[in-house]
C-alpha atoms as a PDB file:
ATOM      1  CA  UNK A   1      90.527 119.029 -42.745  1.00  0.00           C
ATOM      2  CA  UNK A   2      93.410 118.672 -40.056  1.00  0.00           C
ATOM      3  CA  UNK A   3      95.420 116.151 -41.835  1.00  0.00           C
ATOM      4  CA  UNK A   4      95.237 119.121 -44.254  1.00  0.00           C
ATOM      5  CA  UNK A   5      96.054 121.385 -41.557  1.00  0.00           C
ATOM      6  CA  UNK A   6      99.051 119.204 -40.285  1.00  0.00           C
ATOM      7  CA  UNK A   7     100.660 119.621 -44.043  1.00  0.00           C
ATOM      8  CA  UNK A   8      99.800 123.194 -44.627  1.00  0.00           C
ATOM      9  CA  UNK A   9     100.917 124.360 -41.230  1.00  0.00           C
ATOM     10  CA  UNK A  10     104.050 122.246 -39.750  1.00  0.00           C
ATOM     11  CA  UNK A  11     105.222 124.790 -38.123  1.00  0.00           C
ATOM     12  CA  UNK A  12     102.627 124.344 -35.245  1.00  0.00           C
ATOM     13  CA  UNK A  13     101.157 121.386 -33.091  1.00  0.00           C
ATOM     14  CA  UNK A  14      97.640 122.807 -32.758  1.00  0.00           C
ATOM     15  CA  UNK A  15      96.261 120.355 -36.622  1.00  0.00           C
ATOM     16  CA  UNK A  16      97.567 117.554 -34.414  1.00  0.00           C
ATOM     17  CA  UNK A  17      95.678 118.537 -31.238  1.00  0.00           C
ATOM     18  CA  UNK A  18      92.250 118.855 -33.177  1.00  0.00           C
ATOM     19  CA  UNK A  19      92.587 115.611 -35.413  1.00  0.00           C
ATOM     20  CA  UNK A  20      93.576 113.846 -31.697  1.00  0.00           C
ATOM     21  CA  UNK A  21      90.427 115.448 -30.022  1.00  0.00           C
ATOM     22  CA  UNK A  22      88.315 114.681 -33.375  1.00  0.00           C
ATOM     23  CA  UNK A  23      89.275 110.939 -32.934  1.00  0.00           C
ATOM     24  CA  UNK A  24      89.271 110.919 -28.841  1.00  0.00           C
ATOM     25  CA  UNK A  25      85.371 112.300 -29.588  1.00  0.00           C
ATOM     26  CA  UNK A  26      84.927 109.298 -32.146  1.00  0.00           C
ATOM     27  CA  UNK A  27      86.579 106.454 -29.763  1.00  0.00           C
ATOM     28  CA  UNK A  28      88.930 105.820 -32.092  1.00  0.00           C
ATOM     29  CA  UNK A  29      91.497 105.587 -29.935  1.00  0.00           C
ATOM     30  CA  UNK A  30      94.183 103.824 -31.646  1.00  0.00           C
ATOM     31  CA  UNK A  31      94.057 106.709 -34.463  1.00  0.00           C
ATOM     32  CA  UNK A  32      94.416 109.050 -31.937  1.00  0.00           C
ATOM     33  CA  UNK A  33      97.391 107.432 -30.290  1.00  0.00           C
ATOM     34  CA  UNK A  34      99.297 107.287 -33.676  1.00  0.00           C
ATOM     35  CA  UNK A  35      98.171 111.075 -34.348  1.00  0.00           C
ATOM     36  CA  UNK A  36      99.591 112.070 -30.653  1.00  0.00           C
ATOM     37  CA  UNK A  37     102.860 110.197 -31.854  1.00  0.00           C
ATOM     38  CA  UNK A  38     103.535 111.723 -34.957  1.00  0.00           C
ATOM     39  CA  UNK A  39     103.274 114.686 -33.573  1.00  0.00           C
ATOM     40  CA  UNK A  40     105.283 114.125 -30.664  1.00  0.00           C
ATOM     41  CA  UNK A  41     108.258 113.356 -32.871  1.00  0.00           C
ATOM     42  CA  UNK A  42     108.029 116.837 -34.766  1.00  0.00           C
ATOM     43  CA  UNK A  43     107.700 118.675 -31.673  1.00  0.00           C
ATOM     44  CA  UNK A  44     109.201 116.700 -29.181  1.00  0.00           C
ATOM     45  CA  UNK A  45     108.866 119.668 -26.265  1.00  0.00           C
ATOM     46  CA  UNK A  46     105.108 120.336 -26.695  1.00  0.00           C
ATOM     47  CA  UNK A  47     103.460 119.382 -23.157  1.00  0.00           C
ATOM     48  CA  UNK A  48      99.732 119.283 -24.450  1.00  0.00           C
ATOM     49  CA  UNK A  49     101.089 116.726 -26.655  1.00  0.00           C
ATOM     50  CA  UNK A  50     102.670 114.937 -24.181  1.00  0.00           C
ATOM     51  CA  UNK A  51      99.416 114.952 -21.735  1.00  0.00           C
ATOM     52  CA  UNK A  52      97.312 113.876 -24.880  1.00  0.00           C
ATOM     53  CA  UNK A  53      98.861 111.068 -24.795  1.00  0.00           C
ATOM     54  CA  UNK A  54      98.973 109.922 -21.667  1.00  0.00           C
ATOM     55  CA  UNK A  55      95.655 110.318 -21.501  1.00  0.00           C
ATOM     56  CA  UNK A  56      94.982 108.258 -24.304  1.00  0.00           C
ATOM     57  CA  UNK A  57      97.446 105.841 -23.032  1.00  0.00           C
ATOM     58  CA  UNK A  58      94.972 105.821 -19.261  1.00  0.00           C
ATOM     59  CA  UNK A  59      91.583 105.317 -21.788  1.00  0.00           C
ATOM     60  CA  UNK A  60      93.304 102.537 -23.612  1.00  0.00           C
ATOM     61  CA  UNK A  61      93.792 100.471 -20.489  1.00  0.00           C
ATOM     62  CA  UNK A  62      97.116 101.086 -19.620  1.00  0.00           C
ATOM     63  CA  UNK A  63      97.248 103.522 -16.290  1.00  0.00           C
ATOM     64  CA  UNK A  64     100.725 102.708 -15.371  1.00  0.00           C
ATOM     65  CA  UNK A  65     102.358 104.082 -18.478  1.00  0.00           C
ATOM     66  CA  UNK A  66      99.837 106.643 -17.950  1.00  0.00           C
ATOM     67  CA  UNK A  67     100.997 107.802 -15.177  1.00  0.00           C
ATOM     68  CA  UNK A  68     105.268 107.308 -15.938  1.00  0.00           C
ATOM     69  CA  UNK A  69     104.792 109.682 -18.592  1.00  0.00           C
ATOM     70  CA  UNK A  70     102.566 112.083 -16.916  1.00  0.00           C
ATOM     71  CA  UNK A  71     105.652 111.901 -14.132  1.00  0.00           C
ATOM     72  CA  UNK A  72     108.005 112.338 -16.476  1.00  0.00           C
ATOM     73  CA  UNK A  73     105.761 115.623 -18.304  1.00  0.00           C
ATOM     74  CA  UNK A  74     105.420 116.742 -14.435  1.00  0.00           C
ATOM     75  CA  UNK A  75     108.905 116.904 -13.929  1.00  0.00           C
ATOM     76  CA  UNK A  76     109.904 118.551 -17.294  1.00  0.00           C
ATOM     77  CA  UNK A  77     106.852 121.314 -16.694  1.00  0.00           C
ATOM     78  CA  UNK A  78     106.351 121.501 -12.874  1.00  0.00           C
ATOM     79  CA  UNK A  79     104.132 124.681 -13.539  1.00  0.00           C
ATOM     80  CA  UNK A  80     101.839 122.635 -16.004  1.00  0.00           C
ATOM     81  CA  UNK A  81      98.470 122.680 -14.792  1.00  0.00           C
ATOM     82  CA  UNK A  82      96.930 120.118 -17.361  1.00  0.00           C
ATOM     83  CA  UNK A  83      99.563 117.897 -16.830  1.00  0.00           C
ATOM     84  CA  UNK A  84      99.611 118.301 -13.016  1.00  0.00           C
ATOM     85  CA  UNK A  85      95.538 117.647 -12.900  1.00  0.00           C
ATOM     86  CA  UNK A  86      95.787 114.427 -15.452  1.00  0.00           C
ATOM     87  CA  UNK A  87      98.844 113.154 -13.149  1.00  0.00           C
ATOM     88  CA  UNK A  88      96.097 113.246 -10.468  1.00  0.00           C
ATOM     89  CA  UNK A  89      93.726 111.598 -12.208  1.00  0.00           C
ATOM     90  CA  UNK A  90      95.917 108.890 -13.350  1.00  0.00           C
ATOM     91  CA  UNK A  91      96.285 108.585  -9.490  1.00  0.00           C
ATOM     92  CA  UNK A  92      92.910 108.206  -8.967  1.00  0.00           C
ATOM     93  CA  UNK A  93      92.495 105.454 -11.750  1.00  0.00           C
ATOM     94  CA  UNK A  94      94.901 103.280 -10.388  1.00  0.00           C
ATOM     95  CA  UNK A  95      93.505 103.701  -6.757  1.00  0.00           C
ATOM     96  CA  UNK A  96      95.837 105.493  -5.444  1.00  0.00           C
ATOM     97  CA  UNK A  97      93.433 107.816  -3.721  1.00  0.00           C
ATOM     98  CA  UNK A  98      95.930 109.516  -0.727  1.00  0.00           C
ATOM     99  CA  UNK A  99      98.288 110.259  -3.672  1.00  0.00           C
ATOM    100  CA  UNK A 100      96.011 111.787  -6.181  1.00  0.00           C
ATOM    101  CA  UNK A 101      93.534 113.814  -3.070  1.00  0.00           C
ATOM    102  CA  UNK A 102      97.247 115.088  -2.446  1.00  0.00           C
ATOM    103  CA  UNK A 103      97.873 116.118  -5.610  1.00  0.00           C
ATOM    104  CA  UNK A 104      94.678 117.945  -6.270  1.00  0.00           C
ATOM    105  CA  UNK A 105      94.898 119.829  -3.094  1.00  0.00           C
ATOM    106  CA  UNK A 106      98.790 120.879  -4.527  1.00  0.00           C
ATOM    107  CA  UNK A 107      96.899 121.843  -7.645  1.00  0.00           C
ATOM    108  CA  UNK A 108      94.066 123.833  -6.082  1.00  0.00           C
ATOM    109  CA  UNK A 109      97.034 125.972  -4.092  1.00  0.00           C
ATOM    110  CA  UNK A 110      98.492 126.629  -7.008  1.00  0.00           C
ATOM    111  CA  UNK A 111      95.065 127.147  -9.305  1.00  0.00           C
ATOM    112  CA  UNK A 112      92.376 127.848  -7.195  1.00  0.00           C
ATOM    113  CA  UNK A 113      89.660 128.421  -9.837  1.00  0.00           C
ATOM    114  CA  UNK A 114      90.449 125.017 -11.160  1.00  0.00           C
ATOM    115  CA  UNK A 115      87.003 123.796 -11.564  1.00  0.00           C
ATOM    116  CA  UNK A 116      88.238 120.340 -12.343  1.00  0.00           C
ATOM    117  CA  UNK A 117      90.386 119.780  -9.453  1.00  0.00           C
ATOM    118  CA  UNK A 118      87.631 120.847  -7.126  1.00  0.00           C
ATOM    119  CA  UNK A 119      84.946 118.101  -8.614  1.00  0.00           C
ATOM    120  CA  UNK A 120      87.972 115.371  -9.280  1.00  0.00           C
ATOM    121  CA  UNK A 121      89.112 116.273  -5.376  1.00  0.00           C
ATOM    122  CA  UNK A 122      85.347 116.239  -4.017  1.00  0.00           C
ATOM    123  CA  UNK A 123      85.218 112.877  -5.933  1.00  0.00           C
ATOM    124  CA  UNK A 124      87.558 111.161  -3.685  1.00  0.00           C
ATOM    125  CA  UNK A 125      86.050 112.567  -0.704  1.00  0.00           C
ATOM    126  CA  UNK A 126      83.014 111.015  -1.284  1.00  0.00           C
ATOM    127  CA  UNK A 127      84.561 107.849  -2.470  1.00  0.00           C
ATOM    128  CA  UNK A 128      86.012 107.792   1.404  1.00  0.00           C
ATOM    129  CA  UNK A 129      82.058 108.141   2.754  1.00  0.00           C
ATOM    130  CA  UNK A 130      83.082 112.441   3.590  1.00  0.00           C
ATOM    131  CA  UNK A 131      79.692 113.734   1.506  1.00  0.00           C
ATOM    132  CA  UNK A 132      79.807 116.912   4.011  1.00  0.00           C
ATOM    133  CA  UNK A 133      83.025 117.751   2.733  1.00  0.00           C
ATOM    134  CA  UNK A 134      82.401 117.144  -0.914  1.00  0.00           C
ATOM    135  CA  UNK A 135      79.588 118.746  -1.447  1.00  0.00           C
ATOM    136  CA  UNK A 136      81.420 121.915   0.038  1.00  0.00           C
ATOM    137  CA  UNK A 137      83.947 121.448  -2.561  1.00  0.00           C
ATOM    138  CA  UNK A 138      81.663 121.981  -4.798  1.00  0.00           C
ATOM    139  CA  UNK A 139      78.542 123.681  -4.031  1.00  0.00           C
ATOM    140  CA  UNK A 140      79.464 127.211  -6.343  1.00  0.00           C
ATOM    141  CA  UNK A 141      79.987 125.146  -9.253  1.00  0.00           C
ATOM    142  CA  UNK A 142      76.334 124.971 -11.088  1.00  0.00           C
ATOM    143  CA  UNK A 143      75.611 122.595 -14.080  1.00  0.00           C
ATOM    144  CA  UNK A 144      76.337 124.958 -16.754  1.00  0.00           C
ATOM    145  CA  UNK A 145      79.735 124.114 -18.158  1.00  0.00           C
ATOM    146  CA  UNK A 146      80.903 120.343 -19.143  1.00  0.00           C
ATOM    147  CA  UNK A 147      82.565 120.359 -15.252  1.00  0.00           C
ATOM    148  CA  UNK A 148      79.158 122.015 -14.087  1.00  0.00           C
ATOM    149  CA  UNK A 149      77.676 118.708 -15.014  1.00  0.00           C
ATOM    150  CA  UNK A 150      80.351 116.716 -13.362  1.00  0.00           C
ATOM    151  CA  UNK A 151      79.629 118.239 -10.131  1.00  0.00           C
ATOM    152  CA  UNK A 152      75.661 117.741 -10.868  1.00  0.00           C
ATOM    153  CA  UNK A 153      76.374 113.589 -11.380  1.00  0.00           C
ATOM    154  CA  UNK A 154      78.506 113.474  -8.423  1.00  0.00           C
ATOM    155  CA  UNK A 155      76.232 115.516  -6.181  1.00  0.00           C
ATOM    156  CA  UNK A 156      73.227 112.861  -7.239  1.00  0.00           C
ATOM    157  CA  UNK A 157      75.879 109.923  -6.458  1.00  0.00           C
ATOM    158  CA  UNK A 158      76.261 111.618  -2.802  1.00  0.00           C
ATOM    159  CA  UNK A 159      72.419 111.338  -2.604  1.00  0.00           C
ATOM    160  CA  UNK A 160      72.249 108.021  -3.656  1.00  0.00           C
ATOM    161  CA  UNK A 161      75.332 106.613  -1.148  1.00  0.00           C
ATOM    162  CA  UNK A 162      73.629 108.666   1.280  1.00  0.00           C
ATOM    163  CA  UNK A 163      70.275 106.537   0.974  1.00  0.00           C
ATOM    164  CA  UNK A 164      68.446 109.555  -0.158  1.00  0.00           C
ATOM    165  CA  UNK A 165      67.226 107.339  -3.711  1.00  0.00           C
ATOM    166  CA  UNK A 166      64.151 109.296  -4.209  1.00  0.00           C
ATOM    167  CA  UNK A 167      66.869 112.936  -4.927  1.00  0.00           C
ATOM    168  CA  UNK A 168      69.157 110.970  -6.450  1.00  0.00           C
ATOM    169  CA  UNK A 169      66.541 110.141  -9.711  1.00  0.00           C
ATOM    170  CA  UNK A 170      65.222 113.191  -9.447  1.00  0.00           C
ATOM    171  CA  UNK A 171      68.519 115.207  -9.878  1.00  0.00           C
ATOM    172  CA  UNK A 172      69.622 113.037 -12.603  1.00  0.00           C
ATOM    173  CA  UNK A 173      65.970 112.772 -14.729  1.00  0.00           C
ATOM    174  CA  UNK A 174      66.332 116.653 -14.385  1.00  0.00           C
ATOM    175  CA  UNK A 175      69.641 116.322 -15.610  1.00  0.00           C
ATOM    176  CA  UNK A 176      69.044 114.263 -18.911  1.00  0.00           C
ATOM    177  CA  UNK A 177      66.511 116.529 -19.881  1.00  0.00           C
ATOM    178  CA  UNK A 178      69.088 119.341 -20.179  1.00  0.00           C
ATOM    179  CA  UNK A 179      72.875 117.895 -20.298  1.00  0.00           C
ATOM    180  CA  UNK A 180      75.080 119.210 -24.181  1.00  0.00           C
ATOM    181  CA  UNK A 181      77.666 117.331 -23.340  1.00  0.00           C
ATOM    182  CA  UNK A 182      78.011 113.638 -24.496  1.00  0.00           C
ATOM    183  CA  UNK A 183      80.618 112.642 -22.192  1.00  0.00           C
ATOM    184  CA  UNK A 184      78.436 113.652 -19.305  1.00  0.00           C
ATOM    185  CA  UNK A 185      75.367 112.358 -20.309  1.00  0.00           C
ATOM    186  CA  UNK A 186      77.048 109.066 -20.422  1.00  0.00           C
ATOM    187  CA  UNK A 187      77.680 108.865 -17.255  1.00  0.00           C
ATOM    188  CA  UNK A 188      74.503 110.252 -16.170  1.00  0.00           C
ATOM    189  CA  UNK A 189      72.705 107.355 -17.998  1.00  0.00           C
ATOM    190  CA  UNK A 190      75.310 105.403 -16.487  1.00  0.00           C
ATOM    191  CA  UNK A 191      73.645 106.207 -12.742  1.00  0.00           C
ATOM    192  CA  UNK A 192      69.868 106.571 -13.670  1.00  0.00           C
ATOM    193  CA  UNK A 193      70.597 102.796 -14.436  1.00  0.00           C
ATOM    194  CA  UNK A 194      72.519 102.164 -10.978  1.00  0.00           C
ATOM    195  CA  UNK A 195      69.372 103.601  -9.770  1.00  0.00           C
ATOM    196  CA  UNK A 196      67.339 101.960 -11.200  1.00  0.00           C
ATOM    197  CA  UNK A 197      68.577  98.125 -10.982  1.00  0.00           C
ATOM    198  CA  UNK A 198      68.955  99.398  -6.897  1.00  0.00           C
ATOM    199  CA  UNK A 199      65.318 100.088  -7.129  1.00  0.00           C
ATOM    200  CA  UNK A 200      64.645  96.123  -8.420  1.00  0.00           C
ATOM    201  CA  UNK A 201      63.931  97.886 -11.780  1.00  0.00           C
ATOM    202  CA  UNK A 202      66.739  95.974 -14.205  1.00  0.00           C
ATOM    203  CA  UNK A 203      64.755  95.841 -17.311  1.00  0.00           C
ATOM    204  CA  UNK A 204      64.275  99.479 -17.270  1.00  0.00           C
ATOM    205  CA  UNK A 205      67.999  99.769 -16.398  1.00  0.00           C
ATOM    206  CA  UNK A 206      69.199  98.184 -20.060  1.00  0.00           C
ATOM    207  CA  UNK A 207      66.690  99.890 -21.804  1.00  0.00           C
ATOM    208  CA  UNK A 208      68.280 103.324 -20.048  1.00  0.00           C
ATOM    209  CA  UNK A 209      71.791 102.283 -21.536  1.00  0.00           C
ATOM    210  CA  UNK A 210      70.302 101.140 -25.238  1.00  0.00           C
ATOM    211  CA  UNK A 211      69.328 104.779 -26.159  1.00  0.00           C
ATOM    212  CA  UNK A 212      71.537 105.686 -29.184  1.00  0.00           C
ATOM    213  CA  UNK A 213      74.861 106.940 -28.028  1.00  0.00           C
ATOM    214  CA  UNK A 214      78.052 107.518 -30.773  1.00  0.00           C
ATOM    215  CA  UNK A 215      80.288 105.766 -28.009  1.00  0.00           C
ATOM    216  CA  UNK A 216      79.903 102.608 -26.153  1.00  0.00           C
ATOM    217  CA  UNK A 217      82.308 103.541 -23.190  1.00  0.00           C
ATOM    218  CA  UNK A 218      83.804 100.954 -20.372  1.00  0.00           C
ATOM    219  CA  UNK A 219      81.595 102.256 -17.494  1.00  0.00           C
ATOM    220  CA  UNK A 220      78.159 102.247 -19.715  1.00  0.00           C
ATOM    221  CA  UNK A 221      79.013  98.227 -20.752  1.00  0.00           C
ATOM    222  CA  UNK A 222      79.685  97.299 -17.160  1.00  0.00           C
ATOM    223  CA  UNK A 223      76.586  98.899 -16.032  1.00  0.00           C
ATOM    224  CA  UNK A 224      74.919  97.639 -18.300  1.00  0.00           C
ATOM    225  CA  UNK A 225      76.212  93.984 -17.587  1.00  0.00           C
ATOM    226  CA  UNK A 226      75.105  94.428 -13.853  1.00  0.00           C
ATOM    227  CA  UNK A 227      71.556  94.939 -15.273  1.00  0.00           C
ATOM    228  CA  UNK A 228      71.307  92.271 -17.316  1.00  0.00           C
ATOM    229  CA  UNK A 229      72.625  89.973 -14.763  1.00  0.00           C
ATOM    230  CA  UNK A 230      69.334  90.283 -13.443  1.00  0.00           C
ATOM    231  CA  UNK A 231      67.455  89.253 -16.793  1.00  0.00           C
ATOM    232  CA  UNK A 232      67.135  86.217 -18.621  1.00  0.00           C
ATOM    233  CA  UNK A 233      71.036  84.085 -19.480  1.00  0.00           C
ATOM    234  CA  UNK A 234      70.825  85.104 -23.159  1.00  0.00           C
ATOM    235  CA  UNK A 235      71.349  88.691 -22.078  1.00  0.00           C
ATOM    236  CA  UNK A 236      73.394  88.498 -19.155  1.00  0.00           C
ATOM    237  CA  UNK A 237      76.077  86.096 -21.382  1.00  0.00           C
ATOM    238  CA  UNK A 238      75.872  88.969 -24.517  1.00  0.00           C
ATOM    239  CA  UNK A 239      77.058  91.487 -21.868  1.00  0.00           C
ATOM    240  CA  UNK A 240      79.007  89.464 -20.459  1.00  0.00           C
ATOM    241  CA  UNK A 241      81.346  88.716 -23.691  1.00  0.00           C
ATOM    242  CA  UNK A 242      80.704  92.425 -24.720  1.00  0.00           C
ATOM    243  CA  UNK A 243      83.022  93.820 -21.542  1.00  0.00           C
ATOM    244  CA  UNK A 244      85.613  91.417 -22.408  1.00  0.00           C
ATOM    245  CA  UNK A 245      88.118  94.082 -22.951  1.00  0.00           C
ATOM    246  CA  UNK A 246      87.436  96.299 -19.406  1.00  0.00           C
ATOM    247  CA  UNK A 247      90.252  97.221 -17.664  1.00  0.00           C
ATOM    248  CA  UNK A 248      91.303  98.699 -13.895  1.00  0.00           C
ATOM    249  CA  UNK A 249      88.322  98.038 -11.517  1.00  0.00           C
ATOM    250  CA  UNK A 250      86.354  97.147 -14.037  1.00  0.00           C
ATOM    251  CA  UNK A 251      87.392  94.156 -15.169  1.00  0.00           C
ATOM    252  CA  UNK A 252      87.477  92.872 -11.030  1.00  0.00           C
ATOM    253  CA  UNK A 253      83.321  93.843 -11.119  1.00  0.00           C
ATOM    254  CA  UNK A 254      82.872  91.968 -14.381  1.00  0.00           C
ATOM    255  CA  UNK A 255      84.367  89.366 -13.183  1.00  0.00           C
ATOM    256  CA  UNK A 256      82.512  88.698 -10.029  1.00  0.00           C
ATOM    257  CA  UNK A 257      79.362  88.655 -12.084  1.00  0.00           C
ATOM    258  CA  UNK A 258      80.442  86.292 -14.245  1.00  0.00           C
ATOM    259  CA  UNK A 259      81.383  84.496 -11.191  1.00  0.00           C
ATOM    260  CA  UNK A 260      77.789  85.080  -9.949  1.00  0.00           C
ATOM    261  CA  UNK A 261      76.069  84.189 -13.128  1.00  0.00           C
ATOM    262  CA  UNK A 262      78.071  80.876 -13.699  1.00  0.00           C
ATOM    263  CA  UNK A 263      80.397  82.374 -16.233  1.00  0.00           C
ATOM    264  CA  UNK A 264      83.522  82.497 -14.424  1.00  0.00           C
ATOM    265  CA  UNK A 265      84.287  78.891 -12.690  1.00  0.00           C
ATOM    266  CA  UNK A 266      87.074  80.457 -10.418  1.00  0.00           C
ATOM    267  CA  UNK A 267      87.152  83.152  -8.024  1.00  0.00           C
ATOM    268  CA  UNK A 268      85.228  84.183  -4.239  1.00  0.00           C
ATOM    269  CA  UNK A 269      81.682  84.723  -4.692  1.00  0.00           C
ATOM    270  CA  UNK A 270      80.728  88.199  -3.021  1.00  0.00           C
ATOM    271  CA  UNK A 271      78.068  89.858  -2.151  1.00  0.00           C
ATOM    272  CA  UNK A 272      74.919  91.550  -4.594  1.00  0.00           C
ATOM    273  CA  UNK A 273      75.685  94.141  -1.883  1.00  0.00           C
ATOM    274  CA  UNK A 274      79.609  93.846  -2.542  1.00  0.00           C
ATOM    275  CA  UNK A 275      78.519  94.504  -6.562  1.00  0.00           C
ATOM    276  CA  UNK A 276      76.285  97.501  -5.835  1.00  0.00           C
ATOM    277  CA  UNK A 277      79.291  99.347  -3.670  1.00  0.00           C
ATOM    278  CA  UNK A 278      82.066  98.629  -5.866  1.00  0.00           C
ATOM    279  CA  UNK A 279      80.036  99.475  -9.289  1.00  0.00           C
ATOM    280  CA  UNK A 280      78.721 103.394  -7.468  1.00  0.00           C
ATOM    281  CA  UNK A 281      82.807 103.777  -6.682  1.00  0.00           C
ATOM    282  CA  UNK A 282      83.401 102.925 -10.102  1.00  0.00           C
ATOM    283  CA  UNK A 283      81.229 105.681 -11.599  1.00  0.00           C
ATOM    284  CA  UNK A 284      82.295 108.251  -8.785  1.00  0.00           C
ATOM    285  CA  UNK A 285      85.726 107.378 -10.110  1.00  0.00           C
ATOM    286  CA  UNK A 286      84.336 108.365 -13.976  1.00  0.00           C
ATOM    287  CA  UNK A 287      82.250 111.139 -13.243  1.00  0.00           C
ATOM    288  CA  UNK A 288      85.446 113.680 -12.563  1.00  0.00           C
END
């Protein structure tokens, strides 16, 4: 239908914007990289372009390009609110958390109604232990919109760094029961089965993570990895060789559990405790 589209009506980039979100949906991110391209080169000055593909760019592993383009969009549109908000983010995924809380706060004086930059901004202050502050950020947002839902996962991840387990499951059971959006119940799955493998409960952690699901994203696989770690070798190696392709944090957590578990024959040996931290900052770092 949009290839279609793209042919029948070249005078506008919107065919190219819905094949590229019809592909992002479908993980097929190459395809939606060469889509993004295409149309970049017929019209060269389109920002959502632009940010499309930086953001496909970020998902494909590579954050620093990411984030030169994203400077380079910023520049060209300084008013650009999309591009401003995924510059942030790109921030965030490369660690860069002073930057990208920075950033967000420039955003929210500009937009203040930007739902996004008030979950992605409450994020960070609860990656840096400030749960008071975060949950102020966001405690008028309600799960009833795609960024609703962000704010419900991150408010459960506060109650779980916070020691209060018990809430935590609760919120996000409650959650699962109700969530539309695929992206977010990802991610809630993604912390039910943090929960759970906290709670000595690892089994019941993979079997979370096995429910049918169109997308087998980076965050799910490493979760999912930190469960089986726990269960017999077969399963822990399978994971193991299944994340092989992680990137950003990610790929430092799998590889301290394949230190852990054997796999990997270099490398400090941390923690379980140094595993548990680093995996909830991972998600917190998704869930916006």
């Amino acid at each position: 239908m949009y290839r279609h589209a793209i042919s029948r009506f070249s005078f506008t980039p919107l065919p190219y914007l819905g094949l590229y979100e019809t592909l992002r949906d479908l993980n097929r991110l190459p395809d939606a990289q060469r889509i993004l391209l295409d149309g970049i080169t017929k019209f060269p000055d389109d920002a959502r372009l632009q940010v499309a593909y930086a953001v496909t760019l970020r998902r494909l592993g590579d954050r620093l390009a990411s984030l030169e383009s994203l400077n380079v969009v910023t520049t060209k549109y300084p008013r650009h609110i999309p591009a401003a908000l995924e510059r942030a983010n790109s921030l965030k995924s490369l660690g860069h958390d002073e930057q990208a809380l920075a950033a967000y706060e420039a955003i929210l004086e500009a937009a203040p109604y930007s739902l996004q930059a008030r979950v992605a901004k409450a994020s960070l202050l609860a990656i840096s232990n400030r749960f008071a502050e975060a949950i102020e950020v966001i405690k008028e947002i309600t799960a009833d919109t795609q960024v609703g839902w962000r704010a419900e996962n991150l408010r459960a991840l506060i109650e779980l760094r916070s020691g209060k387990i018990s809430d935590a499951k609760k919120r996000v059971e409650r959650g699962l029961e109700t969530v539309l959006f695929d992206r977010e119940r990802r991610v809630l799955r993604s912390t039910l089965a943090s929960i759970l493998v906290k709670e000595h409960s690892p089994q019941s952690a993979v079997e979370v993570l096995k429910r049918p699901d169109p997308i087998d994203d980076e965050i799910t696989r490493i979760v999912r990895l930190h469960a089986a770690a726990f269960l017999e070798r077969t399963a822990a190696t399978k994971a193991f060789r299944d994340t092989k392709d992680v990137t950003g944090p990610l790929s430092v957590i799998r590889e301290q559990i394949g230190v852990q578990l054997g796999l990997v024959k270099h490398g400090p040996l941390q923690s379980k405790g140094w595993l548990e931290e680093n995996l909830q900052l991972a998600i917190l770092r998704e869930v916006a």
